[in-house]
N, C-alpha and C. Protein backbone atom coordinates (compact mmCIF):
# COMPACT_ATOMS: atom_id res chain seq x y z
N UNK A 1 1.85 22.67 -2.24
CA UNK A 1 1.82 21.55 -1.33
C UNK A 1 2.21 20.29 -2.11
N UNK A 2 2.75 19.22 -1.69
CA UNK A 2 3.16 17.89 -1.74
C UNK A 2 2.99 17.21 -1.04
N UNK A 3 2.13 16.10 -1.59
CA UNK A 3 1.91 14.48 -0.86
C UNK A 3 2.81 13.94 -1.02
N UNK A 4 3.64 13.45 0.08
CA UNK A 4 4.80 13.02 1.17
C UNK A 4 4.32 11.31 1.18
N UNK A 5 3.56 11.00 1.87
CA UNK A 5 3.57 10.12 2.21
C UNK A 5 2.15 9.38 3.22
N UNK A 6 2.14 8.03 3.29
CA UNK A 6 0.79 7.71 4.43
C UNK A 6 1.45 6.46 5.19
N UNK A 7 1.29 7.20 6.52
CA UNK A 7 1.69 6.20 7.75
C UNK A 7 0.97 5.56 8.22
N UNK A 8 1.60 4.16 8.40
CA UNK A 8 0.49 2.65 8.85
C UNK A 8 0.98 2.86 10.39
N UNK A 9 0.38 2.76 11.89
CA UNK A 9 0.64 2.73 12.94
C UNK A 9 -0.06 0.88 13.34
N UNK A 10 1.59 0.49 13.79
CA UNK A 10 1.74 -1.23 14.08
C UNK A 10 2.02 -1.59 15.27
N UNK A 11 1.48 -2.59 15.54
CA UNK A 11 2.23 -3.56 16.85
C UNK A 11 3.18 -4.59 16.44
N UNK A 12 3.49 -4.55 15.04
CA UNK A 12 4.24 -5.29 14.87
C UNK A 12 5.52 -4.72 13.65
N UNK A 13 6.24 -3.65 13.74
CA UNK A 13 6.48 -3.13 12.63
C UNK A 13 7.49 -4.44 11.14
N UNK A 14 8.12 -4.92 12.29
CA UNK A 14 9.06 -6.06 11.49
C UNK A 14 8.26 -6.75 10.45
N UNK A 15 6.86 -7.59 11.09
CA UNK A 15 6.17 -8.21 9.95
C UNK A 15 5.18 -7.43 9.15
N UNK A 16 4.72 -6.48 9.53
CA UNK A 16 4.53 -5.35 7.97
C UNK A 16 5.08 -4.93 7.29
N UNK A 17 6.88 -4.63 7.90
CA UNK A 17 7.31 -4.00 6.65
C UNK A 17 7.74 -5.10 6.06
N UNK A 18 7.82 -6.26 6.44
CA UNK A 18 8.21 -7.93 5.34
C UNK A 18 7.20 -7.70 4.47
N UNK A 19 5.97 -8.08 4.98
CA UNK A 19 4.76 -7.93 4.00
C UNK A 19 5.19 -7.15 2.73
N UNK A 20 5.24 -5.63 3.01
CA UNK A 20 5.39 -4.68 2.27
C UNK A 20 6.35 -4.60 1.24
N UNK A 21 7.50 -4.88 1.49
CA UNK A 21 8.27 -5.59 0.77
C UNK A 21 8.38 -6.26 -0.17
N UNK A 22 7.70 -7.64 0.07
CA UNK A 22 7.29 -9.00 -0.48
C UNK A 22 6.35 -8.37 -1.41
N UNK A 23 5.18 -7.74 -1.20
CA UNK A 23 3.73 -7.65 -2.05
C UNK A 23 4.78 -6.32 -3.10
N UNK A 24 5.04 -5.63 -2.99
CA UNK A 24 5.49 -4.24 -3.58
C UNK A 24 7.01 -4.40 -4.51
N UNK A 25 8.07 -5.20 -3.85
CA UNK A 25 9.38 -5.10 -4.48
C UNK A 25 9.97 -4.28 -4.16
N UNK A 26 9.52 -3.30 -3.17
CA UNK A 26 10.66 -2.45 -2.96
C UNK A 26 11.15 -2.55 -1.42
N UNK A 27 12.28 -2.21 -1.55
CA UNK A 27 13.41 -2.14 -0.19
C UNK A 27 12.78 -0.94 0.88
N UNK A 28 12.61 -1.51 1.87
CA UNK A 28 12.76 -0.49 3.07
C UNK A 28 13.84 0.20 3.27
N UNK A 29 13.61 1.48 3.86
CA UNK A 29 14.50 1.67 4.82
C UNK A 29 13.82 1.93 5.95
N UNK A 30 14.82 1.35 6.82
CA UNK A 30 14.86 0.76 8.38
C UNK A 30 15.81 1.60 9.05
N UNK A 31 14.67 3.22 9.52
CA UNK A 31 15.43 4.14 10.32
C UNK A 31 15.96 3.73 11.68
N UNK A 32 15.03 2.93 12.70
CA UNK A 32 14.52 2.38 13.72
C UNK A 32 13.66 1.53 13.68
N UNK A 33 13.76 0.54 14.95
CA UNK A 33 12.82 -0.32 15.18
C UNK A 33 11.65 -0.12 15.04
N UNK A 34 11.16 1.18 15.16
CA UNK A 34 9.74 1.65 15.08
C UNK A 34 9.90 2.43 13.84
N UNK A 35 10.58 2.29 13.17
CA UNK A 35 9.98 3.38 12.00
C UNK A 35 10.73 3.03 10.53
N UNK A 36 10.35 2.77 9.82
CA UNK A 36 10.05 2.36 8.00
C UNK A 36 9.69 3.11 7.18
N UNK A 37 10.69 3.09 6.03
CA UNK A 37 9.80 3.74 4.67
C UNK A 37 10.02 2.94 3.55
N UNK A 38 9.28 2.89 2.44
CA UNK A 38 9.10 2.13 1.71
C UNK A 38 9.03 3.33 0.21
N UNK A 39 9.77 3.87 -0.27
CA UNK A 39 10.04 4.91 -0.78
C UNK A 39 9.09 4.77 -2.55
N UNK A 40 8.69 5.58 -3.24
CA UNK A 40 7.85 4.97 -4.45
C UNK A 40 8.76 6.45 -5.24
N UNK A 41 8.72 6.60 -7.09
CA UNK A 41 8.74 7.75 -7.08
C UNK A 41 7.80 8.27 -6.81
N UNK A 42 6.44 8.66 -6.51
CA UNK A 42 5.77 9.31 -6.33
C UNK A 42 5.10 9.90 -4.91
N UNK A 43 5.55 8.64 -3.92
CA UNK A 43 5.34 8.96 -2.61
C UNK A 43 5.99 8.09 -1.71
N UNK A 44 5.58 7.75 -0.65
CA UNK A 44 6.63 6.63 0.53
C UNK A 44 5.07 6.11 1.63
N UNK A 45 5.48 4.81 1.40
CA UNK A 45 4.35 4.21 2.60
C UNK A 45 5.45 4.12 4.25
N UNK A 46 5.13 4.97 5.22
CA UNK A 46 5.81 5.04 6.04
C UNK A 46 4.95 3.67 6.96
N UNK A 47 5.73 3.10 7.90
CA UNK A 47 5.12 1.84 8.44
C UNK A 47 6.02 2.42 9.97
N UNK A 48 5.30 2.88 10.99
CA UNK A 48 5.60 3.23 12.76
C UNK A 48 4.96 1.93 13.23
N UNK A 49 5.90 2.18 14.26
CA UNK A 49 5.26 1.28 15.83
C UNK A 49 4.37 2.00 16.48
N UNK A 50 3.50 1.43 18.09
CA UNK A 50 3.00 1.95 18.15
C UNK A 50 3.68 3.36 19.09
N UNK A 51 4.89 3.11 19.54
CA UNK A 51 5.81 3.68 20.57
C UNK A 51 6.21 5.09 19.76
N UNK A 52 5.55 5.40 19.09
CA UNK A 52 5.93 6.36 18.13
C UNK A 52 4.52 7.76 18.35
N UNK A 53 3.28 6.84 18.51
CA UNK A 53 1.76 7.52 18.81
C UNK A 53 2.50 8.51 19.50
N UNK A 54 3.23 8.47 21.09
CA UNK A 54 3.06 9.52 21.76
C UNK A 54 3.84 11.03 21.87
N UNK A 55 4.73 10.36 20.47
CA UNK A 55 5.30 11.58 20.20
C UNK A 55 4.89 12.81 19.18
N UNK A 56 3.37 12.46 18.78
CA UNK A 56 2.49 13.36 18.31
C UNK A 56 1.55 13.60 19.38
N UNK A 57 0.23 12.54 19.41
CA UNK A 57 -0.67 12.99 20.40
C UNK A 57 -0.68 11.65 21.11
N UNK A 58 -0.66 11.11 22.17
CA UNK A 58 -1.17 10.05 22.69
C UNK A 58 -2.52 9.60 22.47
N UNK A 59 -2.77 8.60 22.00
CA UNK A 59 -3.78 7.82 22.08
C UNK A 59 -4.46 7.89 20.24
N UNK A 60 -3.64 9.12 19.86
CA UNK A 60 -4.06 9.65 18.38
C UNK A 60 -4.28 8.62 17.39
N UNK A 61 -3.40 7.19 17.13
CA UNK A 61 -4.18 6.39 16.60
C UNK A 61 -3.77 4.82 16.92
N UNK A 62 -4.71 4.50 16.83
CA UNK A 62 -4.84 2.64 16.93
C UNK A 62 -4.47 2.24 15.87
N UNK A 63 -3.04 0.81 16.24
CA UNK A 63 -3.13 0.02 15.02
C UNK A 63 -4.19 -1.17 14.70
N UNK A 64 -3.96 -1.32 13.64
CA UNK A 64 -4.45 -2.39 12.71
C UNK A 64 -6.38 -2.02 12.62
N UNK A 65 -6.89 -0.75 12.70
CA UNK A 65 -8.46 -0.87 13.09
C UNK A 65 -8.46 0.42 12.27
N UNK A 66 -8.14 0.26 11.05
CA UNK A 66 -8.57 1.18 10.05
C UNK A 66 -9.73 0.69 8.85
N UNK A 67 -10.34 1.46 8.78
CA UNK A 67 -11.75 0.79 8.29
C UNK A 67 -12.53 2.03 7.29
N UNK A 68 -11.70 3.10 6.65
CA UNK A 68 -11.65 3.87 5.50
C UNK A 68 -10.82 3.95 5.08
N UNK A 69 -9.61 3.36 4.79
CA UNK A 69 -8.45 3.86 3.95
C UNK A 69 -7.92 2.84 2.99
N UNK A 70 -8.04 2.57 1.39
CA UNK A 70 -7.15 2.15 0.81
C UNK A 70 -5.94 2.75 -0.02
N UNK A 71 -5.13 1.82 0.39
CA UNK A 71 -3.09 1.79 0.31
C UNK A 71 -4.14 1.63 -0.94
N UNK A 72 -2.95 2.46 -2.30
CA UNK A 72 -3.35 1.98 -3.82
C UNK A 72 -1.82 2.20 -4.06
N UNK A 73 -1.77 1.07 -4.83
CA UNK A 73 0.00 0.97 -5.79
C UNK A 73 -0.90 0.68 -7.50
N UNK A 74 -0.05 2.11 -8.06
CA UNK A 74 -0.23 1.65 -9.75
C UNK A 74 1.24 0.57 -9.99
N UNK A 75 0.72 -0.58 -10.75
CA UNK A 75 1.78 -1.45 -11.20
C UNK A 75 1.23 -1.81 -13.11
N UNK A 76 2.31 -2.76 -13.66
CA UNK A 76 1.99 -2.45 -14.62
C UNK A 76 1.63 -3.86 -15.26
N UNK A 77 1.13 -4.69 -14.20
CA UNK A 77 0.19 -6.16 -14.70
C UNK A 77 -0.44 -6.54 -13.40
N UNK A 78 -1.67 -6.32 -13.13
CA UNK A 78 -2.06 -6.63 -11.74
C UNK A 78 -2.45 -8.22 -12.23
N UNK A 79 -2.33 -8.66 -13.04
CA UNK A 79 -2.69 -9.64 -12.76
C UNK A 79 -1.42 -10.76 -12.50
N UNK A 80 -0.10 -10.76 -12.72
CA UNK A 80 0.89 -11.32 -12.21
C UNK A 80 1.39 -10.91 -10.71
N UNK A 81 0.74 -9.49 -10.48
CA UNK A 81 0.68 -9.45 -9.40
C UNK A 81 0.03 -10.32 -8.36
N UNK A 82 -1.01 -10.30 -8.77
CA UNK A 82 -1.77 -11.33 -8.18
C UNK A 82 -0.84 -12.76 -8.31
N UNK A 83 -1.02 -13.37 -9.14
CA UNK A 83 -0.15 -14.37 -9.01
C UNK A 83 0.94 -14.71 -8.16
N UNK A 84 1.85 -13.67 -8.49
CA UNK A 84 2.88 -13.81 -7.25
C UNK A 84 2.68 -13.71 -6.18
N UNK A 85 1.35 -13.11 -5.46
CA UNK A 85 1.15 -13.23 -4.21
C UNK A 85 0.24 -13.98 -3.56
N UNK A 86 -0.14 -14.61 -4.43
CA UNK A 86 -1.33 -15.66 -4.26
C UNK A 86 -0.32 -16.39 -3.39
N UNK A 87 -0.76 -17.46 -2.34
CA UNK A 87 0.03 -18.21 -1.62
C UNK A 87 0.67 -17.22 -0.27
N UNK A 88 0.78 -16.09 -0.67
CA UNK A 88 1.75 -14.85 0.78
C UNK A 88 0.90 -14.73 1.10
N UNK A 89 -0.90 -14.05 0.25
CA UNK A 89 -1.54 -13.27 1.09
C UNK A 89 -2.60 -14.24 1.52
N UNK A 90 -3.06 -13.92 2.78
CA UNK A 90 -4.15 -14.26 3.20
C UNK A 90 -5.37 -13.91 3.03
N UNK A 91 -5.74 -12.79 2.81
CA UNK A 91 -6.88 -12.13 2.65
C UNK A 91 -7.17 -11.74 1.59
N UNK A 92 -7.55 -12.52 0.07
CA UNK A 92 -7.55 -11.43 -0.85
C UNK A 92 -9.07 -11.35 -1.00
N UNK A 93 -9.59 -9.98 -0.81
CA UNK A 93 -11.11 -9.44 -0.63
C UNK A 93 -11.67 -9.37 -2.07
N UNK A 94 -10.82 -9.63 -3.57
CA UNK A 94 -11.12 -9.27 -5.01
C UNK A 94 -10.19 -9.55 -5.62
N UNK A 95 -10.12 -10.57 -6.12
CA UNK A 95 -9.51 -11.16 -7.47
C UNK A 95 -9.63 -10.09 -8.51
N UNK A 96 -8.16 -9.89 -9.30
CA UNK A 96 -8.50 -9.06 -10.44
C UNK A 96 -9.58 -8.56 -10.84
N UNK A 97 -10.07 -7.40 -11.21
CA UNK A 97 -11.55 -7.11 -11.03
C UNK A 97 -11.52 -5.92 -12.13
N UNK A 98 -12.26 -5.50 -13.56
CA UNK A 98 -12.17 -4.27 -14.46
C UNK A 98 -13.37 -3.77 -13.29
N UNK A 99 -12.70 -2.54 -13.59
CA UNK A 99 -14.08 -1.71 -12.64
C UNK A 99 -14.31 -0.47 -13.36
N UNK A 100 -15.47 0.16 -13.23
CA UNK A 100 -16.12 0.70 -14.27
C UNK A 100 -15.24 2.19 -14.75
N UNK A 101 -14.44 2.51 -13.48
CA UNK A 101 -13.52 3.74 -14.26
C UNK A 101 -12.24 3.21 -15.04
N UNK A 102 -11.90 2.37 -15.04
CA UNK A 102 -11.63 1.87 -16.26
C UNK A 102 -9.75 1.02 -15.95
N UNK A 103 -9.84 0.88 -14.50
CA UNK A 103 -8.52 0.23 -14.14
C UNK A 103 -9.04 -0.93 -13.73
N UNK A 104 -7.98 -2.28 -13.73
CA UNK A 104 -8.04 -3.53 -13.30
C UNK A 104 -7.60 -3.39 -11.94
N UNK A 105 -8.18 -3.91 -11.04
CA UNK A 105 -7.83 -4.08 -9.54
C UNK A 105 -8.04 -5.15 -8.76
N UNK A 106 -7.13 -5.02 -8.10
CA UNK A 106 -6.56 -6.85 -7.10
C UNK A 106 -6.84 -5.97 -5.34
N UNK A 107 -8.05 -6.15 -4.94
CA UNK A 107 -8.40 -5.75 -3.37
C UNK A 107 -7.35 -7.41 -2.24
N UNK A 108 -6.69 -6.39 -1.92
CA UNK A 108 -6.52 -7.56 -0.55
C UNK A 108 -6.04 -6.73 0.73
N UNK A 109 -5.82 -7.71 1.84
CA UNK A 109 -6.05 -6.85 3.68
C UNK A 109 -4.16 -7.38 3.76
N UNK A 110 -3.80 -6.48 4.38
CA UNK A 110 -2.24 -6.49 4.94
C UNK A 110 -2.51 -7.02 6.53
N UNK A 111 -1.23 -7.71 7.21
CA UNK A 111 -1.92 -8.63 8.17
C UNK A 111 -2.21 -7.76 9.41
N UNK A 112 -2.23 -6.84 9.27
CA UNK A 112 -3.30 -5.25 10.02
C UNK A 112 -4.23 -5.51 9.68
N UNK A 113 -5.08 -6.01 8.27
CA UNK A 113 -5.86 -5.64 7.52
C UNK A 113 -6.46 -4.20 7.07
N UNK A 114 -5.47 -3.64 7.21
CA UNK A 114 -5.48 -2.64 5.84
C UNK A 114 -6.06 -3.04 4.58
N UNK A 115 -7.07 -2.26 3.86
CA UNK A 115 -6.97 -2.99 2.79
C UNK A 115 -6.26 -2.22 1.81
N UNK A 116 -5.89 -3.06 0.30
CA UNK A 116 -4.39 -2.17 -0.43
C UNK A 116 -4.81 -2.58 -1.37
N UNK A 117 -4.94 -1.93 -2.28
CA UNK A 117 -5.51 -2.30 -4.31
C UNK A 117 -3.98 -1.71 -5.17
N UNK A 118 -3.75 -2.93 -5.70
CA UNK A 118 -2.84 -3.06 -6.66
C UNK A 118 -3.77 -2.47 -8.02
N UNK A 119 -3.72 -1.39 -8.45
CA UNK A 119 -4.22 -1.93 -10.11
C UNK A 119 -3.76 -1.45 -11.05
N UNK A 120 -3.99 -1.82 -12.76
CA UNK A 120 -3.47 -1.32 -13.45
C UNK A 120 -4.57 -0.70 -14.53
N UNK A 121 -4.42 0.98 -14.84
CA UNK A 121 -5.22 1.29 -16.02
C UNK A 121 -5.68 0.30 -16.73
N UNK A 122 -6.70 -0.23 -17.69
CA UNK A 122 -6.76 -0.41 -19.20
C UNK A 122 -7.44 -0.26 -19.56
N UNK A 123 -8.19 1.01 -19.54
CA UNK A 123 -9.03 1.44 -20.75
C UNK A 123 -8.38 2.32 -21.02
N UNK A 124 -8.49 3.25 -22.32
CA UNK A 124 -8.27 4.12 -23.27
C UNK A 124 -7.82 5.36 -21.95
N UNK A 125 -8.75 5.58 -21.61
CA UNK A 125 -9.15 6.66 -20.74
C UNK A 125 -8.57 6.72 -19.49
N UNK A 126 -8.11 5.35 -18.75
CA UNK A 126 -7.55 5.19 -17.41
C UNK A 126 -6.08 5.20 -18.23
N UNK A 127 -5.92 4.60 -18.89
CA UNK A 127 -4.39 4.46 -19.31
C UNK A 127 -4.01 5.98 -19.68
N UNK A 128 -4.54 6.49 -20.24
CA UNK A 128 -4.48 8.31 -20.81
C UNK A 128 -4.17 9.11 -19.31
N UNK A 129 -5.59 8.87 -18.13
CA UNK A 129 -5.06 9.51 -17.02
C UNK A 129 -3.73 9.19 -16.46
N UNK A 130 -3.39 8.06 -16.69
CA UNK A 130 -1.64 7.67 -15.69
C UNK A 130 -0.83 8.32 -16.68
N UNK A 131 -0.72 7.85 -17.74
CA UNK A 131 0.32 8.35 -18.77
C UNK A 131 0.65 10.13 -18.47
N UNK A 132 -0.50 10.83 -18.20
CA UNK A 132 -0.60 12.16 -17.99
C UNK A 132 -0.09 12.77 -16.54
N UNK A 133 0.24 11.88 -15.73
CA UNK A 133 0.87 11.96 -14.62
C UNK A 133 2.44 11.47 -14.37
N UNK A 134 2.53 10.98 -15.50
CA UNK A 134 3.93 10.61 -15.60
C UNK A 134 4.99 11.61 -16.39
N UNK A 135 3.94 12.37 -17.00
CA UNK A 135 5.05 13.54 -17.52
C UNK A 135 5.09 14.98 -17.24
N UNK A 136 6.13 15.80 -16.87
CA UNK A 136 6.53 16.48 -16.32
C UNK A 136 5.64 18.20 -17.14
């Protein structure tokens, strides 16, 4: 099996995938009006409308009212991250933050409010786990 990807369901797809964009650096692609990917090597944040729900199950999910799921991007200075988005984002729920497994993390809400943690290893031990996923 392979993790593919995690789809955000929007009422607004145009200004999430800007967001997404802006906070991340990377280019969409823009299959349709309703449908986005945001491609990583390791996976793709897909971003639907909501006109998209009924071609799985109707009613299957509501946007913007997710309230267990964090978006995580490994980058490799969360704290310029932060910086550069200080001023775009509105919501940031955690300023750079070491947390006890041993990565730095930047909590903030996408204007869904999703919430999405930027962080980067730095301990011995968090930096050892990424490094170990990066090679083949």
């Amino acid at each position: 099996m392979e993790f593919v990807s995690i789809r955000i369901i929007t009422g607004d797809v145009a200004r999430l995938v800007d967001f997404y964009e802006r906070a991340t650096g990377v280019a969409a692609n823009r299959a349709t009006e309703d449908f986005a990917e945001l491609r990583t090597a390791s996976a793709a944040l897909a971003i639907a409308g909501t006109r998209t729900v009924p071609l799985f199950a109707p009613g299957a999910a509501r946007p913007a009212d997710n309230h267990s799921v964090i978006i995580e991007f490994l980058v490799d200075d969360v704290d310029r991250v932060h910086r550069n988005l200080s001023g775009f984002v509105e919501d940031f729920v955690q300023t750079p933050t070491t947390m006890p497994w041993g990565n730095r993390s930047l909590l903030l809400r996408d204007p869904d409010g999703n919430l999405v943690n930027f962080f980067t290893p730095v301990t011995s031990a968090a930096v050892a786990k990424f490094a170990a996923r990066a090679t083949p």
